[in-house]
Protein backbone atom coordinates (compact mmCIF):
# COMPACT_ATOMS: atom_id res chain seq x y z
CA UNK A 1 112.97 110.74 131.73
CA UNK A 2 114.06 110.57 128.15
CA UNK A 3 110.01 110.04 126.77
CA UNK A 4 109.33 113.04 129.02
CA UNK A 5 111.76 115.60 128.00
CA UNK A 6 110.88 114.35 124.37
CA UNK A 7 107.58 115.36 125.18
CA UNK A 8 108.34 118.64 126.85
CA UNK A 9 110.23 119.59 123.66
CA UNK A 10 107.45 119.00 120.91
CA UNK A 11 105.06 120.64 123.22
CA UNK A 12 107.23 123.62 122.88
CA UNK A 13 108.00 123.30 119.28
CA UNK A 14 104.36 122.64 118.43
CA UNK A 15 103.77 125.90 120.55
CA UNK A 16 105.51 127.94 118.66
CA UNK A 17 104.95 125.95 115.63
CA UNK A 18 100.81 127.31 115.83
CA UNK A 19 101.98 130.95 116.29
CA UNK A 20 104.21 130.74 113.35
CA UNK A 21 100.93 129.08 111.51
CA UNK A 22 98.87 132.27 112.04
CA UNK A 23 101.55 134.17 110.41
CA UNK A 24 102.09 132.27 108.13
CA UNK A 25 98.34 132.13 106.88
CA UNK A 26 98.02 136.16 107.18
CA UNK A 27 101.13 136.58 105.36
CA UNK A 28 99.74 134.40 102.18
CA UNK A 29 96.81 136.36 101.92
CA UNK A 30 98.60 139.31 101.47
CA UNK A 31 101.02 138.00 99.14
CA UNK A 32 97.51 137.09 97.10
CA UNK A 33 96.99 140.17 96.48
CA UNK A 34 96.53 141.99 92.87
CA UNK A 35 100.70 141.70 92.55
CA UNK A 36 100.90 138.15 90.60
CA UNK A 37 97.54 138.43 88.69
CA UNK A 38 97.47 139.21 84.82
CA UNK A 39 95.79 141.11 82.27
CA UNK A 40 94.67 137.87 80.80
CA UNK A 41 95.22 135.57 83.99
CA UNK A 42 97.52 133.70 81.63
CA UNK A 43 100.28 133.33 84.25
CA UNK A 44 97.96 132.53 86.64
CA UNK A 45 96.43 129.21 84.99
CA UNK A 46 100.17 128.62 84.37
CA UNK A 47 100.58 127.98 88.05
CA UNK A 48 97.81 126.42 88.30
CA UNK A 49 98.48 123.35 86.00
CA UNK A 50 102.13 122.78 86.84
CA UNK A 51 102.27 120.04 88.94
CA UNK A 52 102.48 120.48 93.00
CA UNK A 53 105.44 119.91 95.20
CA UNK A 54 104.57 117.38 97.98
CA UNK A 55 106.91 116.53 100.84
CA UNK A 56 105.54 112.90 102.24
CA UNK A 57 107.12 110.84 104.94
CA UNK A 58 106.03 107.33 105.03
CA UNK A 59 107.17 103.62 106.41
CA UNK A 60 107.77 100.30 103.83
CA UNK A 61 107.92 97.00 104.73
CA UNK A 62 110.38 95.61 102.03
CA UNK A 63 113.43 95.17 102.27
CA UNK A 64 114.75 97.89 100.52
CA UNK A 65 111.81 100.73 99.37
CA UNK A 66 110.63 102.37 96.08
CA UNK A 67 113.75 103.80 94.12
CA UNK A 68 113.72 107.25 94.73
CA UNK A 69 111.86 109.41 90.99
CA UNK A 70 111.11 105.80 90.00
CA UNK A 71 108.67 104.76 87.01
CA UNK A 72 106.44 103.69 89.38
CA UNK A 73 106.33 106.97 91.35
CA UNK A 74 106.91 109.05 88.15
CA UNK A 75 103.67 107.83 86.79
CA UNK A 76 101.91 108.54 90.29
CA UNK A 77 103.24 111.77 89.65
CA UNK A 78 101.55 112.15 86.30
CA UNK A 79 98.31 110.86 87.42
CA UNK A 80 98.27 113.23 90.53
CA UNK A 81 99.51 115.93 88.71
CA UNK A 82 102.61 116.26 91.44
CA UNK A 83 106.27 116.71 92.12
CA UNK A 84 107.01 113.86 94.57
CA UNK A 85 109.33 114.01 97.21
CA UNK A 86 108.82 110.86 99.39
CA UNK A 87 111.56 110.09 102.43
CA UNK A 88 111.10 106.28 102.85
CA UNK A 89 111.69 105.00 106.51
CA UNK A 90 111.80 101.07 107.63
CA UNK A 91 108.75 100.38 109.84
CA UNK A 92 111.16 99.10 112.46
CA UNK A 93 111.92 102.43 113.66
CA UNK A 94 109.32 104.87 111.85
CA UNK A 95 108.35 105.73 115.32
CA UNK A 96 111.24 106.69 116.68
CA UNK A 97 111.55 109.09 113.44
CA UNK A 98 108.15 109.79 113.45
CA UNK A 99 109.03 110.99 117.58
CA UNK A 100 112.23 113.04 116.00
CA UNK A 101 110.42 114.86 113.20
CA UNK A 102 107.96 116.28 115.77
CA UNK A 103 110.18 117.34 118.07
CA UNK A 104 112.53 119.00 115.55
CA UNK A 105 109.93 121.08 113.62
CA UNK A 106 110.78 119.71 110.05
CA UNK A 107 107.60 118.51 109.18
CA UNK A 108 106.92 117.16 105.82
CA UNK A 109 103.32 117.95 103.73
CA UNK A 110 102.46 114.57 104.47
CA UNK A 111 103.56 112.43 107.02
CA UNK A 112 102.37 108.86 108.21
CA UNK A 113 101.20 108.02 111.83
CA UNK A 114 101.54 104.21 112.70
CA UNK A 115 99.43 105.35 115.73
CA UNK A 116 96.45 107.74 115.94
CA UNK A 117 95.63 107.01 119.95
CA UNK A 118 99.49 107.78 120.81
CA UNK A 119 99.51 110.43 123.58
CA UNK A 120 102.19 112.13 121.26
CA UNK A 121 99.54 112.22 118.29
CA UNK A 122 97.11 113.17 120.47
CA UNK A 123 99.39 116.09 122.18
CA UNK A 124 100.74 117.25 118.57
CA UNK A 125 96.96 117.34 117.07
CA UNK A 126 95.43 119.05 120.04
CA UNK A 127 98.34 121.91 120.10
CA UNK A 128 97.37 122.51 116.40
CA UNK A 129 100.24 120.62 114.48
CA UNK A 130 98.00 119.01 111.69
CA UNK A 131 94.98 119.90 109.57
CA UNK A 132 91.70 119.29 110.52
CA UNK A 133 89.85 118.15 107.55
CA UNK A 134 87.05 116.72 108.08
CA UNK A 135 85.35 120.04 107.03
CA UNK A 136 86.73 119.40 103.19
CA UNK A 137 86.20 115.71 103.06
CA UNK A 138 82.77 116.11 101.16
CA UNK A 139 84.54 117.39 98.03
CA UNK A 140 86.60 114.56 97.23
CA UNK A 141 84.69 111.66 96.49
CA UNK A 142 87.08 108.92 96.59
CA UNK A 143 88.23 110.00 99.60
CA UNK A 144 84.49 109.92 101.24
CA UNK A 145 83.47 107.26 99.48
CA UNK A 146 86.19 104.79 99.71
CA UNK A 147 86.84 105.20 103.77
CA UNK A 148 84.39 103.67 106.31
CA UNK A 149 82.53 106.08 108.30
CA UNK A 150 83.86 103.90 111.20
CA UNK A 151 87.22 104.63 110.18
CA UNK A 152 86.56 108.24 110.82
CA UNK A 153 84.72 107.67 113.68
CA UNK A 154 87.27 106.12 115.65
CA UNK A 155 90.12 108.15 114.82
CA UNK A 156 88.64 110.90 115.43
CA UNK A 157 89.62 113.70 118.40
CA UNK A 158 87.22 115.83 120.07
CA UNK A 159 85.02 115.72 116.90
CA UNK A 160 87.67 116.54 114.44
CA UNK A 161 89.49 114.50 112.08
CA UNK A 162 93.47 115.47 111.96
CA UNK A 163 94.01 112.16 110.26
CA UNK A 164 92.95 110.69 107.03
CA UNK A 165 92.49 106.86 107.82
CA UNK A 166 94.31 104.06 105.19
CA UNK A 167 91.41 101.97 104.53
CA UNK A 168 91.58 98.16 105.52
CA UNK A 169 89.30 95.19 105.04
CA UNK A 170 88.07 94.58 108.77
CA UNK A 171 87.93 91.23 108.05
CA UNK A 172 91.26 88.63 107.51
CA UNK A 173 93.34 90.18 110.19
CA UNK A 174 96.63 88.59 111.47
CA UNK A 175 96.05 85.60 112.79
CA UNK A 176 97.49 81.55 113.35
CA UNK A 177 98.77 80.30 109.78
CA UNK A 178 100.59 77.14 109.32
CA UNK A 179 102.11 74.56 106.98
CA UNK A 180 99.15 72.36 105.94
CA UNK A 181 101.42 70.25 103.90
CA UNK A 182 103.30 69.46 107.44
CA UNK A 183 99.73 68.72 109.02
CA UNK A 184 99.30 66.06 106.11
CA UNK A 185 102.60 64.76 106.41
CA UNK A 186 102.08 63.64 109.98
CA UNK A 187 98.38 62.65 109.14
CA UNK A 188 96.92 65.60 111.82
CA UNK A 189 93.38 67.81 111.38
CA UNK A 190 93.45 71.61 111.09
CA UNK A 191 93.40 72.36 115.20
CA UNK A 192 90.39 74.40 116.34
CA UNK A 193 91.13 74.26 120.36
CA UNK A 194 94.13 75.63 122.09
CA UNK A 195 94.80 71.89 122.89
CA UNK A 196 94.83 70.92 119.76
CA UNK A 197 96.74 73.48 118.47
CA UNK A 198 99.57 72.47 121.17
CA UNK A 199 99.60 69.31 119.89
CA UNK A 200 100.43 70.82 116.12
CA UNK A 201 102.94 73.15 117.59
CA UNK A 202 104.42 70.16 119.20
CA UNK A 203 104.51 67.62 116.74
CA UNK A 204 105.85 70.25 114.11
CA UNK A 205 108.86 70.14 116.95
CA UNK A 206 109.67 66.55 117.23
CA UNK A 207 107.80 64.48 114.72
CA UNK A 208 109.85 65.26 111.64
CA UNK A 209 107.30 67.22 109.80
CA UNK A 210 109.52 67.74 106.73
CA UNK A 211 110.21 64.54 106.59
CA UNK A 212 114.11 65.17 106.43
CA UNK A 213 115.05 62.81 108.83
CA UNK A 214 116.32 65.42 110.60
CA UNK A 215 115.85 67.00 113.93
CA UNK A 216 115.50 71.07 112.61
CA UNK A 217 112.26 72.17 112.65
CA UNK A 218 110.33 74.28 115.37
CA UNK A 219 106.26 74.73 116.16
CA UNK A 220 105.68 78.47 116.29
CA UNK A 221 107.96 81.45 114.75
CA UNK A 222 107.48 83.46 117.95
CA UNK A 223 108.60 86.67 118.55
CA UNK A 224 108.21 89.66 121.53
CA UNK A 225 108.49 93.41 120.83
CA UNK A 226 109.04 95.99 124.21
CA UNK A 227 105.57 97.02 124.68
CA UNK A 228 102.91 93.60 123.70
CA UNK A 229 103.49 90.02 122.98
CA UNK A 230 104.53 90.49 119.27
CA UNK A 231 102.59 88.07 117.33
CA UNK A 232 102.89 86.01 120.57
CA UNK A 233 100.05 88.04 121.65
CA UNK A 234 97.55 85.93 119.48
CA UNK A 235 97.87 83.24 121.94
CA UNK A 236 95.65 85.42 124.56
CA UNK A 237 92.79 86.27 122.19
CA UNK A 238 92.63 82.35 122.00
CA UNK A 239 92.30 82.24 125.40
CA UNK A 240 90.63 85.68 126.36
CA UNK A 241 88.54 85.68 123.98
CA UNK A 242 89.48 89.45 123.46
CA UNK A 243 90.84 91.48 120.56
CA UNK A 244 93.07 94.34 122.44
CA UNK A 245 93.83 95.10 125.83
CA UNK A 246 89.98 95.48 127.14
CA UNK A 247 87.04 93.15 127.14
CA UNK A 248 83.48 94.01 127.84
CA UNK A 249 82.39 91.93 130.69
CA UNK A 250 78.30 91.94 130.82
CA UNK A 251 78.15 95.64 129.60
CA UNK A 252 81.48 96.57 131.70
CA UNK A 253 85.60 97.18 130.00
CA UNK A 254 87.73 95.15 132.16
CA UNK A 255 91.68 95.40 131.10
CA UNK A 256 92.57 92.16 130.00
CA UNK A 257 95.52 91.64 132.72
CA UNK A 258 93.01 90.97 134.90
CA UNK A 259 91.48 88.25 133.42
CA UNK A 260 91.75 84.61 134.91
CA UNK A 261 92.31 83.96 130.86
CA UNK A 262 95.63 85.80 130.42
CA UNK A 263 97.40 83.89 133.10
CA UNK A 264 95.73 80.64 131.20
CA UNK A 265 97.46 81.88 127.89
CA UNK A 266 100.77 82.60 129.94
CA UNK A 267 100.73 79.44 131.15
CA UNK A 268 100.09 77.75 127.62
CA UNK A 269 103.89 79.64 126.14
CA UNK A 270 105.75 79.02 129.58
CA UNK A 271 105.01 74.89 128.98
CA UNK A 272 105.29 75.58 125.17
CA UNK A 273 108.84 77.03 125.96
CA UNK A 274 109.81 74.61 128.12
CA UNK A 275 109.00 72.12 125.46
CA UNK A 276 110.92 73.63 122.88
CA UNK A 277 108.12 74.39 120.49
CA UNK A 278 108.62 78.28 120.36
CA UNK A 279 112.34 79.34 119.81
CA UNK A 280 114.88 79.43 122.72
CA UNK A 281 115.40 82.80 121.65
CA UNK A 282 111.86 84.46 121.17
CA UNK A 283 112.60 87.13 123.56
CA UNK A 284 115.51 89.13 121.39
CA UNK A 285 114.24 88.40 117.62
CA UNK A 286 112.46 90.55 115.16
CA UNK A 287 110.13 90.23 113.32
CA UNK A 288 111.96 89.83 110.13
CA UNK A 289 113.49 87.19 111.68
CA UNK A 290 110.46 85.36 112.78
CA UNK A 291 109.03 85.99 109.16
CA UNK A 292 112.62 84.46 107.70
CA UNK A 293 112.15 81.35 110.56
CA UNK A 294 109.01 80.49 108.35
CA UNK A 295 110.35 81.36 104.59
CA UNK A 296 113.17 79.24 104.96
CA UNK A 297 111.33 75.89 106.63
CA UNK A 298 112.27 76.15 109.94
CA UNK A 299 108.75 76.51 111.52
CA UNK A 300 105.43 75.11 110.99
CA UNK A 301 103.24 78.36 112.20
CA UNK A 302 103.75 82.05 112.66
CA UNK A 303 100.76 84.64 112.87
CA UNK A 304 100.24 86.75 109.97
CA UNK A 305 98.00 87.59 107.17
CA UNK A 306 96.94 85.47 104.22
CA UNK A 307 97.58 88.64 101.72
CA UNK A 308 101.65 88.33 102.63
CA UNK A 309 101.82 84.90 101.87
CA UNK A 310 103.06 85.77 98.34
CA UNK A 311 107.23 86.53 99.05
CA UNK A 312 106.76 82.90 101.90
CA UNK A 313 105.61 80.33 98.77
CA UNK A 314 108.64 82.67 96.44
CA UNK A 315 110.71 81.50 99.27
CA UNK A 316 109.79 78.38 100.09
CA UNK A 317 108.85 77.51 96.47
CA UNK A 318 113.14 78.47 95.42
CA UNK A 319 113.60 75.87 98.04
CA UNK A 320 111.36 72.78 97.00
CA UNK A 321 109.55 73.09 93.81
CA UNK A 322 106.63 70.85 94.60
CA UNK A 323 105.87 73.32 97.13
CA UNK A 324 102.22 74.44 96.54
CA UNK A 325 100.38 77.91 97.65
CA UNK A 326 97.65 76.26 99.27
CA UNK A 327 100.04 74.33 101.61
CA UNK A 328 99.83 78.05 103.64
CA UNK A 329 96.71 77.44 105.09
CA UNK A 330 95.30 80.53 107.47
CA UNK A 331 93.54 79.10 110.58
CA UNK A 332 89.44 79.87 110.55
CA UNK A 333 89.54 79.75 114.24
CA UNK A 334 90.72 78.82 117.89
CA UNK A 335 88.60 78.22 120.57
CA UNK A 336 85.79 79.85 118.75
CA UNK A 337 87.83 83.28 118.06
CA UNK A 338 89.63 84.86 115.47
CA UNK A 339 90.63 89.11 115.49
CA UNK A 340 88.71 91.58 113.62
CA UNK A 341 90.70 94.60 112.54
CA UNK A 342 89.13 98.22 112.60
CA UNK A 343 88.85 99.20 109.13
CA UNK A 344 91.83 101.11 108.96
CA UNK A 345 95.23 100.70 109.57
CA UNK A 346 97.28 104.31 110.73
CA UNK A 347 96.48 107.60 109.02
CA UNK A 348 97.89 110.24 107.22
CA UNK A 349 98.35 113.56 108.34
CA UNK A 350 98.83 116.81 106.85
CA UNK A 351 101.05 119.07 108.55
CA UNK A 352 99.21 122.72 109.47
CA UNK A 353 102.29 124.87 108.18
CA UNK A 354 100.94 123.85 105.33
CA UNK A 355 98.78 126.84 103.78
CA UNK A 356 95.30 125.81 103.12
CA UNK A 357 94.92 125.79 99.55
CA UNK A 358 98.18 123.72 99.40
CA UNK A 359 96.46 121.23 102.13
CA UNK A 360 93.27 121.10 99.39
CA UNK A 361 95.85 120.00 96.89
CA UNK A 362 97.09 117.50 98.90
CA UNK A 363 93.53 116.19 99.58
CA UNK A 364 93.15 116.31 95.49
CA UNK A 365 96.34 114.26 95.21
CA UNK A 366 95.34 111.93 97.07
CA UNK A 367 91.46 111.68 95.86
CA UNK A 368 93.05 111.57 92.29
CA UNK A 369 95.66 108.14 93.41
CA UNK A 370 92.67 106.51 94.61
CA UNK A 371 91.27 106.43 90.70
CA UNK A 372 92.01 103.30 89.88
CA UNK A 373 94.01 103.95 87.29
CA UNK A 374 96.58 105.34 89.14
CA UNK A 375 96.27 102.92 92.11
CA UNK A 376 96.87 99.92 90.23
CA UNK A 377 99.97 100.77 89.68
CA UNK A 378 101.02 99.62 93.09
CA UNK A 379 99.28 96.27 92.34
CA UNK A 380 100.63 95.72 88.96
CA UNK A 381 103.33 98.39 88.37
CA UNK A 382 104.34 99.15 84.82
CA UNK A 383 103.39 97.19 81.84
CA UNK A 384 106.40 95.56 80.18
CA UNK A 385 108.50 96.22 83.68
CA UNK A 386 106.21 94.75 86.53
CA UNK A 387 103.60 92.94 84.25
CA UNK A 388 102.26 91.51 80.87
CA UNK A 389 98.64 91.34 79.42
CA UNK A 390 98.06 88.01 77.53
CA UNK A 391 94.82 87.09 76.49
CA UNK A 392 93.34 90.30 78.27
CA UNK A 393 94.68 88.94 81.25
CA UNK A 394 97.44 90.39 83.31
CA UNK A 395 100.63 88.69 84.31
CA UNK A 396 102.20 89.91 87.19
CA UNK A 397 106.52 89.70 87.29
CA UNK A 398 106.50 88.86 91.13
CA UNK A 399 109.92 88.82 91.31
CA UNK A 400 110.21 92.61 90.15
CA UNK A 401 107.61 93.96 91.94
CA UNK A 402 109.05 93.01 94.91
CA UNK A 403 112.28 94.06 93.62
CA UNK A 404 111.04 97.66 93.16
CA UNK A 405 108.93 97.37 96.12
CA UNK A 406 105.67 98.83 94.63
CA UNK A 407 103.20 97.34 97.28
CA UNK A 408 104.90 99.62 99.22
CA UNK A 409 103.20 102.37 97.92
CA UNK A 410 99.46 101.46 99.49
CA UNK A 411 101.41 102.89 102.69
CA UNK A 412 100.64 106.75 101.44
CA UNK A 413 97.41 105.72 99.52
CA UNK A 414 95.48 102.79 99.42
CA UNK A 415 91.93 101.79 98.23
CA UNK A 416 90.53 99.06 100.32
CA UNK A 417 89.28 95.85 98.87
CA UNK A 418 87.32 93.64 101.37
CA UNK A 419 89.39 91.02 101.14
CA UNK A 420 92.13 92.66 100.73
CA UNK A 421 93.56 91.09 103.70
CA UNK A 422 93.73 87.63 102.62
CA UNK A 423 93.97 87.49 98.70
CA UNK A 424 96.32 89.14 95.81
CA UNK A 425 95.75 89.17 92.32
CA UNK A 426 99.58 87.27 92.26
CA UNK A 427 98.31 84.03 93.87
CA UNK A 428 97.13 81.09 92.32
CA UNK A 429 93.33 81.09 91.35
CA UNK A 430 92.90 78.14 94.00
CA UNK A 431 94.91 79.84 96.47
CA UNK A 432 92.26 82.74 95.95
CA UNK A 433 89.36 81.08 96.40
CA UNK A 434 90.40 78.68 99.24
CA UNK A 435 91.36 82.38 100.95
CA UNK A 436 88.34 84.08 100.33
CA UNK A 437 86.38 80.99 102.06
CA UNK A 438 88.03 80.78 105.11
CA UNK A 439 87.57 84.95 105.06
CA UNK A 440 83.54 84.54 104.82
CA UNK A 441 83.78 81.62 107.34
CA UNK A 442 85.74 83.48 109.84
CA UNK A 443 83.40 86.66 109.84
CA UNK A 444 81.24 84.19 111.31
CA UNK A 445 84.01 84.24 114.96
CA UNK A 446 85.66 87.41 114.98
CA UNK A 447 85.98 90.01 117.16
CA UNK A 448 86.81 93.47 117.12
CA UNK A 449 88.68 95.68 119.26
CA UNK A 450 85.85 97.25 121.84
CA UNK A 451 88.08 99.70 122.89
CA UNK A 452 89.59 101.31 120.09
CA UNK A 453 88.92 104.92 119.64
CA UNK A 454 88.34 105.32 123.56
CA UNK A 455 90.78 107.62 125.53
CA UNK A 456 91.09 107.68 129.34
CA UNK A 457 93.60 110.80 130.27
CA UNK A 458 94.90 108.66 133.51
CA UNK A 459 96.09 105.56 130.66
CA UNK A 460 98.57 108.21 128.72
CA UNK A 461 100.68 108.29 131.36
CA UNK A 462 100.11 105.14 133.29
CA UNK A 463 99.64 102.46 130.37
CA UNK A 464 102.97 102.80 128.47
CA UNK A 465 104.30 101.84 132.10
CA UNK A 466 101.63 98.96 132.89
CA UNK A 467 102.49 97.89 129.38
CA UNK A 468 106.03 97.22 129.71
CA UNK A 469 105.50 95.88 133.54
CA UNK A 470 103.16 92.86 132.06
CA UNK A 471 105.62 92.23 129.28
CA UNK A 472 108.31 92.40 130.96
CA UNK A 473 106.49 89.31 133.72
CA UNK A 474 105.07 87.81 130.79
CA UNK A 475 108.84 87.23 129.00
CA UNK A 476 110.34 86.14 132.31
CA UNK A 477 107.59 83.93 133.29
CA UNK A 478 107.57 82.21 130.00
CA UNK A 479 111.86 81.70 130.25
CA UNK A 480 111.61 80.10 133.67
CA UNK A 481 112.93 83.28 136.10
CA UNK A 482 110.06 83.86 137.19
CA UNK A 483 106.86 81.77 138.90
CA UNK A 484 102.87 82.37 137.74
CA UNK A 485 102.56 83.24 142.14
CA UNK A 486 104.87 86.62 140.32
CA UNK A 487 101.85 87.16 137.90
CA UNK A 488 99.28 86.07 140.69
CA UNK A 489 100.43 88.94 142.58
CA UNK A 490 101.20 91.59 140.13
CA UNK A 491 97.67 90.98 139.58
CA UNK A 492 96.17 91.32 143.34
CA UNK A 493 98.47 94.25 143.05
CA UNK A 494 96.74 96.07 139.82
CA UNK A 495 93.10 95.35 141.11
CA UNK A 496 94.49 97.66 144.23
CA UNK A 497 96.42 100.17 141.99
CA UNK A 498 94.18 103.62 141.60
CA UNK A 499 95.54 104.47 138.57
CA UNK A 500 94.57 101.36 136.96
CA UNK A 501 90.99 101.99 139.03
CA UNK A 502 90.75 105.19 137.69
CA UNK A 503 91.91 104.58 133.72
CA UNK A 504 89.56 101.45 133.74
CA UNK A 505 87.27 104.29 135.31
CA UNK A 506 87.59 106.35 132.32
CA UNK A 507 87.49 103.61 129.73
CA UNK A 508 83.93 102.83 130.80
CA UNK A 509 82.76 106.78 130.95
CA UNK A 510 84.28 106.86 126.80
CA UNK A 511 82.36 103.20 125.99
CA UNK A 512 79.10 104.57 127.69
CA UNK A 513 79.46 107.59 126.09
CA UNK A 514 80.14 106.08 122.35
């Protein structure tokens, strides 16, 4: 009831919010007029060089964000030629603000959205709340040129663009990593079957991996958040074979609840539980605190990407200095599959009470942070604060970059490097090439989401529901309260449901049709 008066409210707001727009616009190009011009148009290319004032809302992943007018964003500022005003929120409730901002009308210039095929998106950008603009695109080269045309494609609505994509590598997604010093120390092979890697989660349990003598270690850092399996969800594309919730069956999207696979990877966790390999507590933790699990010894394996290994070896390294970077050793493969991401990761939207030539200096802004100039500055910050150049080379100060959080910057702009993903210019030369090899060799195995980009009308109601319903199973199943006959049946049940019949309906008219 909550979601749906939330919902009832932003359709309002954004109701009145496109009325207001039309004003809004009519009322500028009067104020245009012959009143602020010049004999000499003096004033005018006054206004024109001093620097624009841009309202952004965005997420960060660290644990504290940029300082607020830092040097970092002060010499963004001088690059874009803008006056900054950036409201930092922690990606583990951006959403929830994200929600809040809509409904409440305050929207910033700028804002980030995780999401693009949320029904609230989807609402807000059909009821005219952001800027199309892929009508300007062609004027700012960066911008064209450094996002994918698939990027556009699949986040785009009813033709338009409302969003402008961050650009990703496709390739080195999130996916199995583990402790390949641990795999030596117990004289194992990297796995490359679900079996095997069962027996690695289970001898990282209870053989003494560490070598400590001591009985403190745990297979997989696993964690569940309310709507998917967390990055306990990589377990079913092992076994599914399937990146996402659909799978094309000989030509045909099937929803991957119904798959004979899913209760096989359900299964595999439940007995991995049991076992002790994942922790007692999966169900309740974060995913800081899976990430911290890791960092700190505790477990062998966690999912994530090879590109954030850098702040696990500062960890790990403070805690054994023989520790080396290549002993974080990304998985190629498991059971012949590995994820492939989309080419983007969210987008950026501009908010339509914006007036136009104000939304084309926002597009400039950001065309101008994608020189590289100005981007590198969230890779190696300021020289004699964040880095050094000796030799030519330079010399990254890891420990205050991460201190001032610059990486957190690539979540308002970022120019995509294609491997990106999996290597920083911070890690070890060895560490960078062993990366880049197991990128190129698991291009060869992965597999994208088919059904990205699709929209069935019946799923924006339904799915949220469905998706909460399997999790909800899938958590008890795997703790013991409930049987797999409870997941036999919810499934006999969803074959029967029509509104499952009728999104998976839809699904296959959108895949057809792309």
């Amino acid at each position: 009831m909550l979601k749906k008066g939330l919902l009832m409210l932003m359709v309002l707001f954004l109701s009145i919010l496109v009325a207001c727009n039309g004003n809004d616009e009519e009322s500028s190009s009067d104020n245009n007029g012959g009143s602020n011009e010049t004999e000499n148009g003096e004033e005018e290319a006054a206004n024109d060089s001093d620097p624009a004032e841009v309202r952004v809302m965005s997420h960060f992943f660290s644990p504290t964000p940029p300082e607020q007018d830092g040097e970092v964003e002060q010499a963004i500022e001088e690059g874009t030629n803008t006056d900054l005003s950036i409201e930092w929120v922690s990606a583990n409730n951006y959403e929830e603000k994200f929600n809040v901002m809509l409904a409440s009308g305050d929207l910033p210039d700028l804002m980030l959205v995780p999401d693009p095929f949320s029904p609230v998106y989807r609402q807000a950008a059909q009821q005219g709340a952001f800027w199309d603009v892929s009508p300007y695109i062609d004027d700012y080269p960066n911008i064209k040129e450094g996002i994918a045309d698939i990027a556009w494609e699949l986040t785009s609505l009813d033709g338009a663009n409302y969003g402008i994509p961050r650009p990703r590598p496709s390739e080195g997604e999130t996916f199995f990593s583990l402790r390949k010093d641990w795999l030596d120390n117990l004289g194992m092979e990297i796995p490359e079957t679900s079996d095997e890697l069962y027996e690695v989660m289970r001898a990282f349990t209870h053989d003494d991996p560490d070598q400590n003598g001591e009985d403190d270690t745990i297979g997989y850092a696993g964690y569940v958040n309310p709507t998917d399996m967390g990055n306990m969800g990589v377990f079913e594309g092992i076994f599914t074979g399937a990146t996402g919730q659909w799978k094309d069956v000989d030509g045909e999207l099937i929803h991957t609840a119904l798959l004979p696979e899913t209760r096989d990877a359900i299964e595999f966790l439940s007995n991995a539980y049991q076992d002790g390999l994942i922790p007692e507590d999966f169900a309740s933790l974060q995913n800081s605190q899976s990430q911290e699990m890791f960092k700190s010894g505790e477990a062998g394996m966690l999912s994530e990407k090879a590109g954030a290994f850098q702040e696990v070896y500062d960890t790990l390294k403070s805690i054994n200095p023989d520790f080396e970077f290549t002993s974080l050793y990304p998985l190629e493969e498991v059971n012949g599959y590995n994820p492939a991401g989309p080419g983007f990761a969210s987008v950026n939207v501009i908010s339509k009470s914006v007036p136009e030539e104000k939304m084309k200096t926002i597009l400039q802004m950001i065309n101008d942070w994608m020189e590289d100039d100005v981007f590198q500055l969230h890779r190696h910050g300021i020289e004699g604060v964040h880095h050094t150049v000796e030799d030519g080379e330079v010399v990254i100060n890891t420990e205050k970059a991460q201190e001032d959080a610059i990486g957190d910057f690539n979540q308002i702009v970022y120019v995509s490097d294609p491997y990106a993903s999996s290597v920083k210019p911070t890690f070890p030369e060895e560490a960078q090439e062993l990366y880049q090899e197991i990128q190129d060799a698991r291009e060869e195995t992965s597999v994208p989401d088919v059904s990205l980009g699709l929209f069935s009308e019946t799923g924006q109601t339904y799915l949220p529901e469905l998706e909460k319903k399997l999790q909800d199973l899938k958590t008890k199943i795997i703790l013991g309260s409930e049987s797999m006959e409870a997941w036999d049946s919810l499934v006999e049940e969803l074959e029967q449901d029509p509104d499952m019949q009728a999104m998976t309906e839809e699904m296959n008219e959108a895949y057809q049709a792309r």
